[in-house]
Every structure is written in structure tokens, then in C-alpha cells.
Protein backbone atom coordinates (compact mmCIF):
# COMPACT_ATOMS: atom_id res chain seq x y z
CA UNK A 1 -7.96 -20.84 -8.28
CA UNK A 2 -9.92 -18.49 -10.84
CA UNK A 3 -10.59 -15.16 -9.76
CA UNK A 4 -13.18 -13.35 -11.63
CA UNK A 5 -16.52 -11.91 -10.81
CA UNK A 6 -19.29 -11.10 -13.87
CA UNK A 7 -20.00 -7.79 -12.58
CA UNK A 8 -16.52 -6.63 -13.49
CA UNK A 9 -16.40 -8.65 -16.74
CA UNK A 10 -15.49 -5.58 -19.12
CA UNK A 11 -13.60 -3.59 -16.54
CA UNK A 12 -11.17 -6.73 -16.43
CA UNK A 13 -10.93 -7.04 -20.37
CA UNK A 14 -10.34 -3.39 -20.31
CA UNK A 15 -7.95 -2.16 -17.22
CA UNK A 16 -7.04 1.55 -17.30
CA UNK A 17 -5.53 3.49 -14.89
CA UNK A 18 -9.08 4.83 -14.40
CA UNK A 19 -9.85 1.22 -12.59
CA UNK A 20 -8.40 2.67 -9.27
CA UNK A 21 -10.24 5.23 -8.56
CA UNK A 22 -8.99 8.79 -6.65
CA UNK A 23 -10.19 8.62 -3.12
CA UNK A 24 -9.73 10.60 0.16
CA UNK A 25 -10.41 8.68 3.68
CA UNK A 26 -10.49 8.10 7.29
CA UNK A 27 -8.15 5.66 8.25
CA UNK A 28 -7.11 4.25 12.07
CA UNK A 29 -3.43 3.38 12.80
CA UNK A 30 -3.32 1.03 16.02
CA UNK A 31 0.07 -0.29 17.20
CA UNK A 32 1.45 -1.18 20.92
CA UNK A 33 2.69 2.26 21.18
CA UNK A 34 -0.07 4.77 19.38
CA UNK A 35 -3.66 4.52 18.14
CA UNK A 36 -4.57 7.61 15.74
CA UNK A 37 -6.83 8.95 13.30
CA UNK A 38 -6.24 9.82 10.10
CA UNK A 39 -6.19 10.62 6.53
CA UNK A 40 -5.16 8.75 3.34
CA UNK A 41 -5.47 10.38 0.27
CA UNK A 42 -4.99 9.00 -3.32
CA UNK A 43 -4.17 10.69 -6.40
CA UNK A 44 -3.95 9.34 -9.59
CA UNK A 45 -3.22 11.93 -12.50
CA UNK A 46 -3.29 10.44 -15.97
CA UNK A 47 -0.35 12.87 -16.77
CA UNK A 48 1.88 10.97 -14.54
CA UNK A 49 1.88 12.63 -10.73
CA UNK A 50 0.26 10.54 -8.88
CA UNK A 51 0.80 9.85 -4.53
CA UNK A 52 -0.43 8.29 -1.70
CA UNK A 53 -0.35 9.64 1.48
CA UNK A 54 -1.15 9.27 5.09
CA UNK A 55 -1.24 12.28 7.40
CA UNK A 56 -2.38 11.32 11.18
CA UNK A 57 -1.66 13.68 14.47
CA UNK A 58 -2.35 13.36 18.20
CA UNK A 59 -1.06 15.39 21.60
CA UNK A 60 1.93 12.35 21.46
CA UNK A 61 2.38 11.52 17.78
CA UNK A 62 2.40 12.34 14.34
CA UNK A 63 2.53 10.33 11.26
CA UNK A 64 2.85 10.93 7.71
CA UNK A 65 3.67 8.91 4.63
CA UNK A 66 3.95 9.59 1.00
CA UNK A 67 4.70 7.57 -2.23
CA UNK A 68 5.16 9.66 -5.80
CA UNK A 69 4.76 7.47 -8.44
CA UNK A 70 3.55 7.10 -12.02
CA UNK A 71 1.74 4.14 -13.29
CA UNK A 72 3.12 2.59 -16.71
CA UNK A 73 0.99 -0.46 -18.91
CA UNK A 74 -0.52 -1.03 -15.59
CA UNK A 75 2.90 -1.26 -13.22
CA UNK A 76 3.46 1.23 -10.57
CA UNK A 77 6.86 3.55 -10.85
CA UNK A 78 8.28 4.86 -7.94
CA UNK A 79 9.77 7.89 -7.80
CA UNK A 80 10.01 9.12 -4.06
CA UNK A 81 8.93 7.95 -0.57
CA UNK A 82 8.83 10.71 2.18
CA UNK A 83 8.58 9.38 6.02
CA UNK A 84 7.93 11.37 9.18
CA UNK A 85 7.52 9.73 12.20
CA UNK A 86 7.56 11.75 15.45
CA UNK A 87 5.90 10.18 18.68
CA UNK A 88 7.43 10.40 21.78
CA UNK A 89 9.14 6.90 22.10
CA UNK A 90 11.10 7.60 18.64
CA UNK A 91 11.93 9.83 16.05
CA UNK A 92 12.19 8.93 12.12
CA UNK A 93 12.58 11.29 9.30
CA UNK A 94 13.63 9.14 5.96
CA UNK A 95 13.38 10.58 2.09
CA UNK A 96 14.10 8.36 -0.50
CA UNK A 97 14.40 8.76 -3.96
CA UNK A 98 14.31 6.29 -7.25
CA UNK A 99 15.66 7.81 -10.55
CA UNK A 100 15.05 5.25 -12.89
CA UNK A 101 16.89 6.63 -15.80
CA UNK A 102 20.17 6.39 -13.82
CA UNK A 103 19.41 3.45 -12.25
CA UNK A 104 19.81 4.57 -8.40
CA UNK A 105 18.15 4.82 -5.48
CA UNK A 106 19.24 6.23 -2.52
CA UNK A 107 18.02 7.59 0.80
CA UNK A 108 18.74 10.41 3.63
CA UNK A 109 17.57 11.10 7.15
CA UNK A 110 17.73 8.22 10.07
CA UNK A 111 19.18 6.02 7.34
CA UNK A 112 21.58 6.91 4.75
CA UNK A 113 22.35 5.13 1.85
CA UNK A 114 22.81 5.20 -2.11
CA UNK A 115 22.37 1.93 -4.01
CA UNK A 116 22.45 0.87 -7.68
CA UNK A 117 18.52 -0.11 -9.14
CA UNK A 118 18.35 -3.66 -9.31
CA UNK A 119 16.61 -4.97 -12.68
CA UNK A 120 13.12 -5.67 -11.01
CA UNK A 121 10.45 -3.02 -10.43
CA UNK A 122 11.05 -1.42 -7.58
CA UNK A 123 8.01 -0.91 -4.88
CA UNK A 124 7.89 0.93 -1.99
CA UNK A 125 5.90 -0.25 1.30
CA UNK A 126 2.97 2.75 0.51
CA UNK A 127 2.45 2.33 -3.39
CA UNK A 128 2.75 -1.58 -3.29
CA UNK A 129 -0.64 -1.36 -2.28
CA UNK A 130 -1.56 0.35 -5.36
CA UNK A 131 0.02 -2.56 -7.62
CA UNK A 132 -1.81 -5.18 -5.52
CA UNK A 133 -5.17 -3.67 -5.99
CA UNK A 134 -4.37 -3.03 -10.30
CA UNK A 135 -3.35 -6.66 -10.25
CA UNK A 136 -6.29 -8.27 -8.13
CA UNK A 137 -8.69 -6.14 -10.48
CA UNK A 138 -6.81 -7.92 -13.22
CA UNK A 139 -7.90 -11.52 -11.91
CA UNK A 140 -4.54 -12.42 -10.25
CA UNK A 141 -4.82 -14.66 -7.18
CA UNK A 142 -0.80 -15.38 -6.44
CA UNK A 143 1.71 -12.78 -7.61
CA UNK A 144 5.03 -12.00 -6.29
CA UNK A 145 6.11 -7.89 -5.70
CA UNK A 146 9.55 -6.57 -5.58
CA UNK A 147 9.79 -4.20 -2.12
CA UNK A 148 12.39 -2.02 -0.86
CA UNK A 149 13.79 -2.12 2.18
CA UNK A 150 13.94 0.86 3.24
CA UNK A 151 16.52 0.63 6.14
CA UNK A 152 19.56 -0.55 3.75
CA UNK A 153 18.17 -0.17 0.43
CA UNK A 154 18.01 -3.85 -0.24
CA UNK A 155 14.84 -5.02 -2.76
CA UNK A 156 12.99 -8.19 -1.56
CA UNK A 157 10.68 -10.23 -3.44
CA UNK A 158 7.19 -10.21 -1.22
CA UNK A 159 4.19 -12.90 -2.49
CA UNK A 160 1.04 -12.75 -2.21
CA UNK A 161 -2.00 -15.04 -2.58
CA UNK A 162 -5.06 -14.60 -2.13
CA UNK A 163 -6.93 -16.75 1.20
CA UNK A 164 -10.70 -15.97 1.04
CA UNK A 165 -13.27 -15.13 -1.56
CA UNK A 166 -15.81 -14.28 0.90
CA UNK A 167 -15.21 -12.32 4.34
CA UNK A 168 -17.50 -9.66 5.70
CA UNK A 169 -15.96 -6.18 6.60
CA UNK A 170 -17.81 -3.01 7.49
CA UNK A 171 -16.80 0.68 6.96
CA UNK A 172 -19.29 1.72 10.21
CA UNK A 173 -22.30 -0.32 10.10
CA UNK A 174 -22.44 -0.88 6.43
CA UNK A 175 -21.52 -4.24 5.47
CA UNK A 176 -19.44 -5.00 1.97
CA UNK A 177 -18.38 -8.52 0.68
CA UNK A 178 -14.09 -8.74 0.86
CA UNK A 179 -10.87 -10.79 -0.39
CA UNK A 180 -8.72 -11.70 1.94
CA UNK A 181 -5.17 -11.44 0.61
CA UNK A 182 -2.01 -12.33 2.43
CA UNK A 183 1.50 -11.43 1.96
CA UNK A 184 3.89 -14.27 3.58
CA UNK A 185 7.83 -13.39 2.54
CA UNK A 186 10.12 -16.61 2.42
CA UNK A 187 12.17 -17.23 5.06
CA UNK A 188 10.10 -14.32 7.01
CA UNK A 189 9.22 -13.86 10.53
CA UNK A 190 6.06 -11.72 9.49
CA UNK A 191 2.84 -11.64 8.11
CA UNK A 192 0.31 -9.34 6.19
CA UNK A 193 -3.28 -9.72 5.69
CA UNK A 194 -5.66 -7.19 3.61
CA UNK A 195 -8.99 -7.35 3.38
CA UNK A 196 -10.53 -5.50 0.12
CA UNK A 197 -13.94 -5.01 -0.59
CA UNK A 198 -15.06 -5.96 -3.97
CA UNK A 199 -18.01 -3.45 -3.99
CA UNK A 200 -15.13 -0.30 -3.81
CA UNK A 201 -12.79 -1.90 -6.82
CA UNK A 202 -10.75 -3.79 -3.62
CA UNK A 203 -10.08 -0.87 -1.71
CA UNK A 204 -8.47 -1.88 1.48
CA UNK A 205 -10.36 -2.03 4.57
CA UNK A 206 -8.19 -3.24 6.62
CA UNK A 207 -4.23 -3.75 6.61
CA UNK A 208 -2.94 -5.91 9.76
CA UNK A 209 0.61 -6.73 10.16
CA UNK A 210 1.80 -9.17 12.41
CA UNK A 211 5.64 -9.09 13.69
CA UNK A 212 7.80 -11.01 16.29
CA UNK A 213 7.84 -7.79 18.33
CA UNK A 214 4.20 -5.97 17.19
CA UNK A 215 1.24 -5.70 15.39
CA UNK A 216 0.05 -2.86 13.25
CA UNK A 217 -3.21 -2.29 12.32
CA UNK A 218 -4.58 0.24 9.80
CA UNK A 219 -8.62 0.59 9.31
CA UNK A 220 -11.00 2.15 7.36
CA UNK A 221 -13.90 3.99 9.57
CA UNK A 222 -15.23 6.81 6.47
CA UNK A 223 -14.94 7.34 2.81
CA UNK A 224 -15.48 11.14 2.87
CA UNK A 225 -14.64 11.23 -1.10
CA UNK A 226 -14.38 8.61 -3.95
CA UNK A 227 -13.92 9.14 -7.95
């Protein structure tokens, strides 16, 4: 399968960090146990701080992720992944950190743990998504990703293909033309879809995870900034 549209001929010849393009968001997180509201914002500084983050709070819950990372020849770098996770049913409070001049990562909160750096780039769940969109912009339609786990500090490889050319998504009522990529892991009990919307530079509209036990879902509803 070739994947490669005219429109972003020279952007493909050309790929720059510039290609993924700063955005703040209104995202909806739906699971069995909470449905919320909230924010993603990306930032990608050309000087080398760059994050993700998700910041979402209701009467019962609050959520709020965030990858540091710094983006190298076109390959993400992480350097920390902050989790906060406080609905009523559980609590989850994780920091982990990736020095990759010494070679170790390690991790504090619910689950502690210090680990030598394997010799693959490391990803974390948040900033993988950041590598999948740099290497669908670059034409790839199967590529494998290197994720951490981040309850024992194990590194998996993840792959991903991509399943459909041509789905229709909306953000509201406006209607864009999407990918739909899939993540299947070998041996795994779970499965990821994401549906990307070639009009945005395959910004995710929707991210559904399907587990044994749940489903997540995370949507887009409104772009309130972009560039």
C-alpha cells in the first residue's frame, strides 16, 4: 500500500518539525467509569521543550496527562511523563522520568521503579501519538513503535498499520475526510484505532481503545486554536 496524497507533495519531500502544528483543543474522555471534558494542548518549541497535555475535571474526577519531549531528525525524545488520576473509584499519581544520557528511566508514585534504557527509542503512551502523526505525514502505512510500560518499566514494541484511506469524521457538524490507523500488539488482548483527518495534517479525531475489561474513548468536539 502507497500512502501519499498530491496536496501534501512538498510538505512530504520536506518534513520539519513545523509539519505538526501547535494546537489547543476540546477533547471528550468516555470510559465505563467517567465521561469528561477537556483540554489537550500541544506545544512544539523548535528549541527543544515541547509537551502534550490533557487537563479534564468534573464534581467526581480529574484527569491530567503530560509528555516532555524534544523531537530529533524527526523522532520523538522523551524526557518525562507526569500522571494524575483522581476519581472516586481510584487514585493514581505516577512521574516518570527518561535521562537519555545515562541511559535510565525510572518512575515514582503508585508504581516505583528504576530501569536501565533499552537500545530502542523509548515512547511514552501520550507522545507516541506525536511520532505516529510525523511518520503518517511521512507516507508510512505499517511501522512498529517502541512503548513503555508504565506499570514495571518494561518497553514493548506496538505496530501499527494503517486500515482505511477514506472514513468520514466530524469535529461538530463539519465533516473532514480521515485514516483509519490501528495499533494491534502481538500476542495482545487489546486494540487501538485512530482516526486522523487529512485536512488538519492527521490530527486525531478520535482515539478508541478496546480492552478485555473496558473501552476508552477520547474525541475531538472544538479546535479553539491551531498554528
Amino acid at each position: 500500500m502507497r500512502f501519499k496524497y498530491l496536496v501534501f507533495s512538498t510538505l512530504l519531500l520536506s518534513l520539519s518539525l513545523h509539519a505538526v502544528e501547535n494546537y489547543e483543543a476540546e477533547y471528550r474522555f468516555k470510559s465505563s467509569e467517567v465521561n469528561l471534558k477537556g483540554i489537550r494542548k500541544l506545544n512544539i518549541d523548535t528549541e527543544g521543550n515541547s509537551s502534550l497535555t490533557f487537563k479534564a475535571k468534573s464534581a467526581l474526577a480529574r484527569l491530567y496527562f503530560e509528555t516532555n519531549f524534544y523531537i530529533q531528525d524527526n523522532s520523538v525524545k522523551t524526557e518525562s511523563y507526569i500522571i494524575e488520576v483522581k476519581p472516586g473509584f481510584v487514585n493514581r499519581d505516577q512521574e516518570i522520568y527518561i535521562d537519555n544520557n545515562a541511559k535510565k528511566m525510572r518512575s515514582s508514585g503508585r508504581d516505583e521503579w528504576e530501569v536501565e534504557m533499552p537500545e530502542v527509542n523509548v515512547l511514552d503512551p501520550l507522545n507516541a501519538q506525536i511520532q505516529i502523526r510525523i511518520n503518517v505525514m511521512q507516507g508510512k502505512d505499517k511501522f512498529s513503535l517502541d512503548l513503555l510500560e508504565i506499570e514495571n518499566g518494561s518497553v514493548e514494541p506496538n505496530l501499527y498499520s494503517i486500515t482505511s484511506e477514506n472514513k468520514e469524521c466530524y469535529i461538530g457538524d463539519e465533516l473532514y475526510s480521515c485514516i483509519e490507523l490501528t495499533r494491534i500488539r502481538d500476542n495482545g488482548d487489546r486494540k487501538t484505532t485512530y482516526l486522523m483527518a487529512k485536512e488538519l495534517d492527521y490530527m486525531f479525531i478520535e482515539i478508541k481503545d478496546v480492552g478485555p475489561k473496558r473501552t476508552n474513548m477520547l474525541t475531538l468536539e472544538k479546535i479553539l486554536s491551531l498554528g
